[in-house]
Each structure stands twice: as structure tokens, then as C-alpha cells.
Protein backbone atom coordinates (compact mmCIF):
# COMPACT_ATOMS: atom_id res chain seq x y z
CA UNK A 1 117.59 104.75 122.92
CA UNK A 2 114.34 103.53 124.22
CA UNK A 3 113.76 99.75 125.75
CA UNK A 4 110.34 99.01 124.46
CA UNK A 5 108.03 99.09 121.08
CA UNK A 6 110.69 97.27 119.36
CA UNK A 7 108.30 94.83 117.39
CA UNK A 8 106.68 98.00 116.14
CA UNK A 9 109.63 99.30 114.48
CA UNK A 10 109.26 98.63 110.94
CA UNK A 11 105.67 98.73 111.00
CA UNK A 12 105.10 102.24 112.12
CA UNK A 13 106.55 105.91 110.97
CA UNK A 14 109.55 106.18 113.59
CA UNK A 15 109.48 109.12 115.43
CA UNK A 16 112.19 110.02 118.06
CA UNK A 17 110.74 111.29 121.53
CA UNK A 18 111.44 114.00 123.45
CA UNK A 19 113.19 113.58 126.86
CA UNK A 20 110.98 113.97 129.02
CA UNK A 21 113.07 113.91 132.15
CA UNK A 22 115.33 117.08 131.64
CA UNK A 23 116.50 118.13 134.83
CA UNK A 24 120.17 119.39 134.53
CA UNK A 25 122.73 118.63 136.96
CA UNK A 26 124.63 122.15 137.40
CA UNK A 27 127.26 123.72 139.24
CA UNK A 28 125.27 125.81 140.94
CA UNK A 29 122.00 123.30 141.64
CA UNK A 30 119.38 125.69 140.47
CA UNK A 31 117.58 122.76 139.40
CA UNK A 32 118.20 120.69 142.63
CA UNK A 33 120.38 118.83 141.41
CA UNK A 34 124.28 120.35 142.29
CA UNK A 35 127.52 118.67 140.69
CA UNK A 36 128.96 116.42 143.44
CA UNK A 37 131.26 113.77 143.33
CA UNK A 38 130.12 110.41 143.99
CA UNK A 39 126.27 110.85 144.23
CA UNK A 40 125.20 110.26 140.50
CA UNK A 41 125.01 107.43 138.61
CA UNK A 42 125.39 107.04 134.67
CA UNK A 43 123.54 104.33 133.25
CA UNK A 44 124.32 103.24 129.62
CA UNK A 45 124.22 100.76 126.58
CA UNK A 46 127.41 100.49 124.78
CA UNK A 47 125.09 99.59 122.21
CA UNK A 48 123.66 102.74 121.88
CA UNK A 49 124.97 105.95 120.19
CA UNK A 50 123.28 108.40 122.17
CA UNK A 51 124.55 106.59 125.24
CA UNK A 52 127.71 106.05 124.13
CA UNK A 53 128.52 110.06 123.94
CA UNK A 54 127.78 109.85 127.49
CA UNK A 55 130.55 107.38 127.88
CA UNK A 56 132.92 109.08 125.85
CA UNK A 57 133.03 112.77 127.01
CA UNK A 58 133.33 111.14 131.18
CA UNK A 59 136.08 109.21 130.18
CA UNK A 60 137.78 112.29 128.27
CA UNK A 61 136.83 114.17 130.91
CA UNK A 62 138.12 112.04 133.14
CA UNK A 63 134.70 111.92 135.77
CA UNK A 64 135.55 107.83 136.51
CA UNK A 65 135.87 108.80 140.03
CA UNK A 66 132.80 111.26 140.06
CA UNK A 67 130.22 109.66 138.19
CA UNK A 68 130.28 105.88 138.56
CA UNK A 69 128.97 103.83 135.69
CA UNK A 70 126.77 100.93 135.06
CA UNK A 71 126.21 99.07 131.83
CA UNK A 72 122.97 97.39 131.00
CA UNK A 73 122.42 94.50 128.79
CA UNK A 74 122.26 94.86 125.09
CA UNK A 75 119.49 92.92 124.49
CA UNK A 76 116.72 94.23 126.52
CA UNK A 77 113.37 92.62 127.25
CA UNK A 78 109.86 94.17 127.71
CA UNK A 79 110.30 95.54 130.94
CA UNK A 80 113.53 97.53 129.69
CA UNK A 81 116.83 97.86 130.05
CA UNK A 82 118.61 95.46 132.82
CA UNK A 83 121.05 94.94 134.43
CA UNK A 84 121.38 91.30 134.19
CA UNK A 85 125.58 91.72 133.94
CA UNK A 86 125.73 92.44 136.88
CA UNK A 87 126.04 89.58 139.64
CA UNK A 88 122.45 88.37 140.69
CA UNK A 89 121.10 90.89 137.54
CA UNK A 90 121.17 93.61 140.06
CA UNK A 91 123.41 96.85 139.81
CA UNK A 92 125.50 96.80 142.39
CA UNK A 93 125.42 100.56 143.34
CA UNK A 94 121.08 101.47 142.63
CA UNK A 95 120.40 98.00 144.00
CA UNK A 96 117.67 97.30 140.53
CA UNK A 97 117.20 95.02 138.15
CA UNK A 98 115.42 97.35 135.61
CA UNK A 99 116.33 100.36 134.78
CA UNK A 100 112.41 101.18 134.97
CA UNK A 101 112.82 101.21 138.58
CA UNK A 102 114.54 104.31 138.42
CA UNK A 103 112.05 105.78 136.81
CA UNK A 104 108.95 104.75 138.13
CA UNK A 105 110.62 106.19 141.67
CA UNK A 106 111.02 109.65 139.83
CA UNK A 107 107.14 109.37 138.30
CA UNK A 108 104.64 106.42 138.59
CA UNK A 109 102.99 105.21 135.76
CA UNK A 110 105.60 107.51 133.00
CA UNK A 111 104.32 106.63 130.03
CA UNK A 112 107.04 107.49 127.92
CA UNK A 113 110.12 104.52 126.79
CA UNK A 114 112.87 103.79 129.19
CA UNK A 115 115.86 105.13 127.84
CA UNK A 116 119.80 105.70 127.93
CA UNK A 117 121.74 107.49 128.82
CA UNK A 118 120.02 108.34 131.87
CA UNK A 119 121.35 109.63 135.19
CA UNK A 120 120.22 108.63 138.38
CA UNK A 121 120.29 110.04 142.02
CA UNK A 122 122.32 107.44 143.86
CA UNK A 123 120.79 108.45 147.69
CA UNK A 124 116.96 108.63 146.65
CA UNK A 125 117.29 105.61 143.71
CA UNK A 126 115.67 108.59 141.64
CA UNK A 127 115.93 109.14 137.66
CA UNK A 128 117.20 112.71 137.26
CA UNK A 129 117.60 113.49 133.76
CA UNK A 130 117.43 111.34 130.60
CA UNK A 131 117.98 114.65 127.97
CA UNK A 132 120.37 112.57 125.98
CA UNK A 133 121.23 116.18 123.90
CA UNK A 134 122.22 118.04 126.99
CA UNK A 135 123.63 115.45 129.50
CA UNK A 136 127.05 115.84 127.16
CA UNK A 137 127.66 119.35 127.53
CA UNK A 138 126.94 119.60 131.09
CA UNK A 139 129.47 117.22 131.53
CA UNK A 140 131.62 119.41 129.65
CA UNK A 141 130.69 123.06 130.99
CA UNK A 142 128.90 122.20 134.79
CA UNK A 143 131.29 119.34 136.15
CA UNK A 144 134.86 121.37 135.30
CA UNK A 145 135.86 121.43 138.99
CA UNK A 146 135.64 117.42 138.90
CA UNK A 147 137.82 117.61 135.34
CA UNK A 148 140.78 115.79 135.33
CA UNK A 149 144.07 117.95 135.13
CA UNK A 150 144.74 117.86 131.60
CA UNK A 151 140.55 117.70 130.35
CA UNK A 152 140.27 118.61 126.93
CA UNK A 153 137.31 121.43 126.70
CA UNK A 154 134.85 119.78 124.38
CA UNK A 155 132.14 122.57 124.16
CA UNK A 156 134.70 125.60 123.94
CA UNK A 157 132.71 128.75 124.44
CA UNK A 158 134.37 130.59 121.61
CA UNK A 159 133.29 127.60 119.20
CA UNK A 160 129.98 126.99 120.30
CA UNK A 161 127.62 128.79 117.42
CA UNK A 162 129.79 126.34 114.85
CA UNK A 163 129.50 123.55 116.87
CA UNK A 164 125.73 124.23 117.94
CA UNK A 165 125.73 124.46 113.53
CA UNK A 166 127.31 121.65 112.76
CA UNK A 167 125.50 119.28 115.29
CA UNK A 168 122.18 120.23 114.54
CA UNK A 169 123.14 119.34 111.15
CA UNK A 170 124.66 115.43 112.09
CA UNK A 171 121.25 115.16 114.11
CA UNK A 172 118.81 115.64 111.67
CA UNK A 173 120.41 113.36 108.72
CA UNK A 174 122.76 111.51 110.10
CA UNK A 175 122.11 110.25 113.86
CA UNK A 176 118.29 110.03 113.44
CA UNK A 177 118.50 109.63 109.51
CA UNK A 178 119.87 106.42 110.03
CA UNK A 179 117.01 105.71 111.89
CA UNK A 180 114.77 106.98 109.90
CA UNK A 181 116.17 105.17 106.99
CA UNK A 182 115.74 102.09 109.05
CA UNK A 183 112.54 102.02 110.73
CA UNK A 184 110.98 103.09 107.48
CA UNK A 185 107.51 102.20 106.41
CA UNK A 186 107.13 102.96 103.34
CA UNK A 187 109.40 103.08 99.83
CA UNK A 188 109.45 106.90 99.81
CA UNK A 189 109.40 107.60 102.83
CA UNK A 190 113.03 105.36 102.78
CA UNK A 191 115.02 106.80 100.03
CA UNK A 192 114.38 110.33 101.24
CA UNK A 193 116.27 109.44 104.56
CA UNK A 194 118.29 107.63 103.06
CA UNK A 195 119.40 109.99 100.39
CA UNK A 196 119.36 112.52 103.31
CA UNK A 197 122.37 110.43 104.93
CA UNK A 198 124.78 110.27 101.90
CA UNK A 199 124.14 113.46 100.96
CA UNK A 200 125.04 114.53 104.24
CA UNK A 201 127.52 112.23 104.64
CA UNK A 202 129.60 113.24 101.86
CA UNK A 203 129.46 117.20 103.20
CA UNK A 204 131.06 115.88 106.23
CA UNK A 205 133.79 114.33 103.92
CA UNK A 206 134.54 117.34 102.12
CA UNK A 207 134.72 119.42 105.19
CA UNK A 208 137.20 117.12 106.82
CA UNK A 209 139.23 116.57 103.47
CA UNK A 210 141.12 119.59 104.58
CA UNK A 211 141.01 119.86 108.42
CA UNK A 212 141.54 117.18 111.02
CA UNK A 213 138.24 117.51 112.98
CA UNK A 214 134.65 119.12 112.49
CA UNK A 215 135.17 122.35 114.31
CA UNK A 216 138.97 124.16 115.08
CA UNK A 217 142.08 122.27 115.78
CA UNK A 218 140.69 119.97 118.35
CA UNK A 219 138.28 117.13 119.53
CA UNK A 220 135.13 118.29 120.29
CA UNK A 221 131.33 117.33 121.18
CA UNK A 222 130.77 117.69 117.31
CA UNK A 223 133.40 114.87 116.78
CA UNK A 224 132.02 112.38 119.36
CA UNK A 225 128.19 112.70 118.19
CA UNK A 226 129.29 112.11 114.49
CA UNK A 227 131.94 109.41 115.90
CA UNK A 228 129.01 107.62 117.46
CA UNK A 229 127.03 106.84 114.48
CA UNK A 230 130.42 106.09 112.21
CA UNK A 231 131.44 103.59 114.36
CA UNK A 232 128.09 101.77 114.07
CA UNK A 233 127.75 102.32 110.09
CA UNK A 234 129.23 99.04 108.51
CA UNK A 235 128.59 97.40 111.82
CA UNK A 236 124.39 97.89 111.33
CA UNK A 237 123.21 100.89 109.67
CA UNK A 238 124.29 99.84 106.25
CA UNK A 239 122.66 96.11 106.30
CA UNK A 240 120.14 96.33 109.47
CA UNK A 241 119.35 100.12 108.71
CA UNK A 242 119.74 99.74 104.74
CA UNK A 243 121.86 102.39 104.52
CA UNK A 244 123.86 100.83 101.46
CA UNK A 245 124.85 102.95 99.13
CA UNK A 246 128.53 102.78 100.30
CA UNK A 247 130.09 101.42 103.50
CA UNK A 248 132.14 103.26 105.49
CA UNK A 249 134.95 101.54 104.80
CA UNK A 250 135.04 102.71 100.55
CA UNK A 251 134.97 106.64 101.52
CA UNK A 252 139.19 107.51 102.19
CA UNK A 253 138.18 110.38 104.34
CA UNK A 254 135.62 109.26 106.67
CA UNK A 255 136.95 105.97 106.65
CA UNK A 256 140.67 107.93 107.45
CA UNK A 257 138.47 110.27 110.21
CA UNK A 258 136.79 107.34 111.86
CA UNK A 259 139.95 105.49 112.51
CA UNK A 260 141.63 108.76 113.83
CA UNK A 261 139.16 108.75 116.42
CA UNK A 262 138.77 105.14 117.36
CA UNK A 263 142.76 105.36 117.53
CA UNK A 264 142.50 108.11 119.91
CA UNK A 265 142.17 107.09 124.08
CA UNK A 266 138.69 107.63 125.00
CA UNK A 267 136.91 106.66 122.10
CA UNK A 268 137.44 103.23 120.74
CA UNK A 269 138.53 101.73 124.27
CA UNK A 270 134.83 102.16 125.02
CA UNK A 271 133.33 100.97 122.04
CA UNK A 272 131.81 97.17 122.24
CA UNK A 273 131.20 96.03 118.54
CA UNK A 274 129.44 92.71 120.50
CA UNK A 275 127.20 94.82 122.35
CA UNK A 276 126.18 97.15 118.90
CA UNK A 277 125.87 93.99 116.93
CA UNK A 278 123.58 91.90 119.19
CA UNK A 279 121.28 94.48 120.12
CA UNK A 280 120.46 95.87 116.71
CA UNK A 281 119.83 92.24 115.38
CA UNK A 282 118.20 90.75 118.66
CA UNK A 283 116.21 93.23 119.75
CA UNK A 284 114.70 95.27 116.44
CA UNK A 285 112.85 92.01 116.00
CA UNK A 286 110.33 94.05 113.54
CA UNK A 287 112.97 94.51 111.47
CA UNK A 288 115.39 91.36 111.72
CA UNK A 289 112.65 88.74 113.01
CA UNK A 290 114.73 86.22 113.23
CA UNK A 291 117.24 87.89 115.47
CA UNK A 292 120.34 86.32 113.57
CA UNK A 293 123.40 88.15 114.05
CA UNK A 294 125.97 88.20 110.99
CA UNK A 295 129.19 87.25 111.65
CA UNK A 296 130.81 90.30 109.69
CA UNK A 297 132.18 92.80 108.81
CA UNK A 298 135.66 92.34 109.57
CA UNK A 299 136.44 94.61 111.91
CA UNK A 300 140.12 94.33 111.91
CA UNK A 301 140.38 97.35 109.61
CA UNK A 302 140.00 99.96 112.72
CA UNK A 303 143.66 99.26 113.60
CA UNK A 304 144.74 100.25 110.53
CA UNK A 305 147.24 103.75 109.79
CA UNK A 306 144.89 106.77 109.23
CA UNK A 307 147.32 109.12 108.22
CA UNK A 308 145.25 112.33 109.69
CA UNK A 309 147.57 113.83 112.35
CA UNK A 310 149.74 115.23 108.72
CA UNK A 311 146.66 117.72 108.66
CA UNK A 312 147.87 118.48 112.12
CA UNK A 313 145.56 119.42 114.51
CA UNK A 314 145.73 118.75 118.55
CA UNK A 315 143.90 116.34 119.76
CA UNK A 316 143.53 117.62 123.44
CA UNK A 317 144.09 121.02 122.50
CA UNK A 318 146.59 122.59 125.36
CA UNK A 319 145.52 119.24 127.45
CA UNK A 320 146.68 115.89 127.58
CA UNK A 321 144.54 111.92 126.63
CA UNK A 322 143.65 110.68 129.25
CA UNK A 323 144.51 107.44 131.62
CA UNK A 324 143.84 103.75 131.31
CA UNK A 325 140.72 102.75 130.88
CA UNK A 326 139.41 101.65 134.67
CA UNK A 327 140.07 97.84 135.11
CA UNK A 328 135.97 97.31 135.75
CA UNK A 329 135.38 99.49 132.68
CA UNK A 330 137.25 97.25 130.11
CA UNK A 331 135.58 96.53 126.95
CA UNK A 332 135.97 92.29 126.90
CA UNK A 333 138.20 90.53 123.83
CA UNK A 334 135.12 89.76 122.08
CA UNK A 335 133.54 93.62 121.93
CA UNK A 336 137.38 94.70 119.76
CA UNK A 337 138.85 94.52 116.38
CA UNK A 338 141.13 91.72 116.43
């Protein structure tokens, strides 16, 4: 999710960018840039969808201890996004305010948005890749000798044409539909997206009215990318984003799927309903000018019995959930359901 042009949105066709860092971080380093513990950084927004798969699959994964983590603010300001958490509103590992920093040491004068998640080079203070699509299942496929023992395989090679299917398909009308619903100029150019979204939307239901997740018998990078935007829906995309035909909340089997997965360790111990809430309605100030922030929905809901695991289904496959969340790493009172 980028950190600038955000009194543009609304008042200009949104189109998503390329990344245009896409280095990969690999086993073997054939890009220069070999798997090792402790010398990469993962920069996020809890706020953001794309940048909260990032923080999903590590923690699944269990990569705490390999790839340290820093959260930025959720309400950025024109010179990105920053770390003003942090004591002093410096991260504490890259030594930066801005997460710009990183990238104007990997190219001067980019011209492209800051965005997360991004992944820099702890040594050389250097952005390495910001390819929000393919930082996920590197993590998944490149990084298995830092695994955990017990690591779910989230990008199982014997799945991956379904998944590669199905995700393509959550992309185009769901993830970026919402956006495209949202950042809309124009009347048509609205109700196509958002049409695109239910209709979508209510596949999805009717392929999980009969098995407990998207692809096989267990969690996998299909689940978190649709997870991602789910968690956000009644939250922002069906008020901010207009996508109001139905909230979350009224469809059983979504509604029953997205609880599943909050329920499950790794997902909704890392989601931060504060940080989603405040930076849709602070910083989208073309959209929401006045940068309230409503006090709803209730959010208490997320607790609630889902009833999935009687279509069976493993979560962690032949593997086991993973450990407490990291004591630095805890999403505050605030961010949770009550």
C-alpha cells in the first residue's frame, strides 16, 4: 500500500502499481540476496492487507527469530510511512524515521510510492524487495530451513496451479476491486467494481459452503490473501470503500469462514482493527475529508462459534499452530474485539 497521492484518491482512476523493487530473497542467493537469519528486516502496516499477508505467513511460519519486524504508523504523512512508534520516531534496528530512507539508499530520486510490505537489508540500510505478490511465497518455499518445526506448507507444490487459480481470481475482484470500488471516479466506472466484488464474493461462498478452506484440507496462501481483505470488509470497505450491498457479517458462510480464521493462531492475533480503522479514514483524505473515524462496527462478533471445523479439514495439515505471539509483537487492547 503506497504512502503518498492520498488526496488524489477519489479524484483520479485508481490504478495499482507495479513493484518496482523485485529482488527475491532465495535460498540459493542468485539474486544477491541469500536467506539468512537475522539480516533482513520486514517492514509493515497492520493497516494494510497486502502487508498484513506478510505478517501472517512469518508468524505461521514461525520466522520471529529470522526476520525481525517493524511496524510503521497508520497514519502516514507526505514523506511516507514512519516510524514514529518507535521511541524517538526512529526504528530501532534500520536506525530511520521514514521508510523512504530505505529506499532512496537502494535508488535516489525513485519515483514510484513508498510502499509495504517491503524488506530491507539490515547491514547496508538498503530496500531489497517491495513485490508484495511474491514476498509471501518466498517466505513459504525459500526460507524452509528457518521454518519452525511444525510449519504448515502454505504454497504446497502439488496445489499450486489451484492456488495460482484461485488467487489470481481474489486479486482481480476482490483485493483490488475493493479498491477499485473505492477510489472510483465516476458512477460506472463504480458499480462495475463493485458488482465485480459481490459477484465474486458470493463464488467464494459457494465454494466454501462445502469445504473448510479455498484449496485442499488445509490453510494456505489462498486463505490468508482472501482473509486479508475479509477482515477489513465491515471494518472499511463497505462504508469508506462503498462496498454495501451486504456486510460481511449477513453472509453465514463467509461470515462462518472469516471467524474460522481469525480464531485460528496466526491470523487474528496480528490483526489491529485501530490501526485498519484510522488509516483508511485519516489518511484517504480525498475520500473521507474530514478524517472522522466511526466508532463502529461492533467488533465483538469475531469471538463468536463458527462451527467450520464439522467440515473437517486440518488446519496445519501434518504440522502444528504455532507459539505465542512475541511479547513486542502484541496487538494492544484497543486494536481487538472486546
Amino acid at each position: 500500500m503506497g504512502g503518498d497521492g492520498n488526496n488524489a484518491y477519489g479524484h483520479r482512476t485508481f490504478t495499482r502499481s507495479r513493484s518496482h523493487f523485485d529482488d527475491r530473497i532465495t535460498a540459493d542467493g542468485r539474486d544477491g540476496w541469500p536467506v539468512r537469519a537475522g539480516r533482513y528486516r520486514l517492514v509493515v502496516s497492520r493497516a494494510c492487507p497486502w502487508a498484513s499477508r506478510a505478517v501472517i505467513s512469518r508468524r505461521l511460519l514461525g520466522l520471529e527469530d529470522a526476520l525481525s519486524l517493524a511496524v510503521a504508523d497508520p497514519v502516514q504523512d507526505d514523506r511516507s510511512w514512519r516510524f514514529t512508534l518507535d521511541p524517538d520516531g526512529r526504528d530501532p534496528v534500520l536506525g530511520i524515521r521514514f521508510l523512504s530512507e530505505a529506499y532512496d539508499r537502494r535508488e535516489t530520486g525513485y519515483p514510484g510510492g513508498v510502499s509495504v510490505p517491503a524488506i530491507v537489508d539490515v547491514p547496508s540500510g538498503r530496500l531489497v524487495t517491495n513485490d508484495y505478490q511474491r514476498i509471501t511465497l518466498d517466505l513459504a518455499t525459500e526460507w524452509t530451513a528457518l521454518h519452525r518445526p511444525g510449519a504448515p506448507d502454505l504454497y504446497p507444490a502439488a496445489r499450486r496451479a489451484e492456488i495460482d487459480e484461485v488467487m489470481a481470481e481474489v486479486y482481480e475482484d476482490v483485493n483490488n476491486g475493493v479498491y477499485r470500488a473505492g477510489f472510483a471516479t465516476r458512477q460506472r466506472e463504480y458499480e462495475e467494481a463493485c458488482a465485480a466484488v459481490f459477484r465474486r464474493l458470493e463464488a467464494l461462498g459457494e465454494r466454501l459452503s462445502g469445504q473448510r478452506y479455498l484449496v485442499g484440507d488445509t490453510l494456505t496462501e489462498a486463505d490468508i490473501r482472501l482473509f486479508t481483505t475479509l477482515v477489513r470488509f465491515d471494518a472499511v470497505y463497505h462504508g469508506h470503500f462503498k462496498c454495501n450491498r451486504w456486510k460481511l457479517a449477513e453472509h453465514p458462510v463467509l461470515w462462518a469462514y472469516a471467524r474460522d480464521l481469525f480464531q485460528t493462531p496466526g491470523f487474528g492475533d496480528t490483526v489491529d482493527f485501530d490501526h485498519i480503522k484510522r488509516h483508511y479514514y485519516q489518511v484517504h483524505t480525498g475520500i473521507n475529508p474530514t478524517g472522522i473515524v466511526p466508532l463502529g462496527p461492533d467488533l465483538g462478533g469475531w469471538l463468536t462459534e463458527h462451527h467450520r471445523e464439522e467440515l473437517g479439514g486440518r488446519p496445519f495439515g501434518d504440522g502444528t499452530p504455532p507459539g505465542p505471539v512475541p511479547p513486542g509483537e502484541r496487538v494492544a487492547p484497543r486494536g481487538r474485539p472486546a
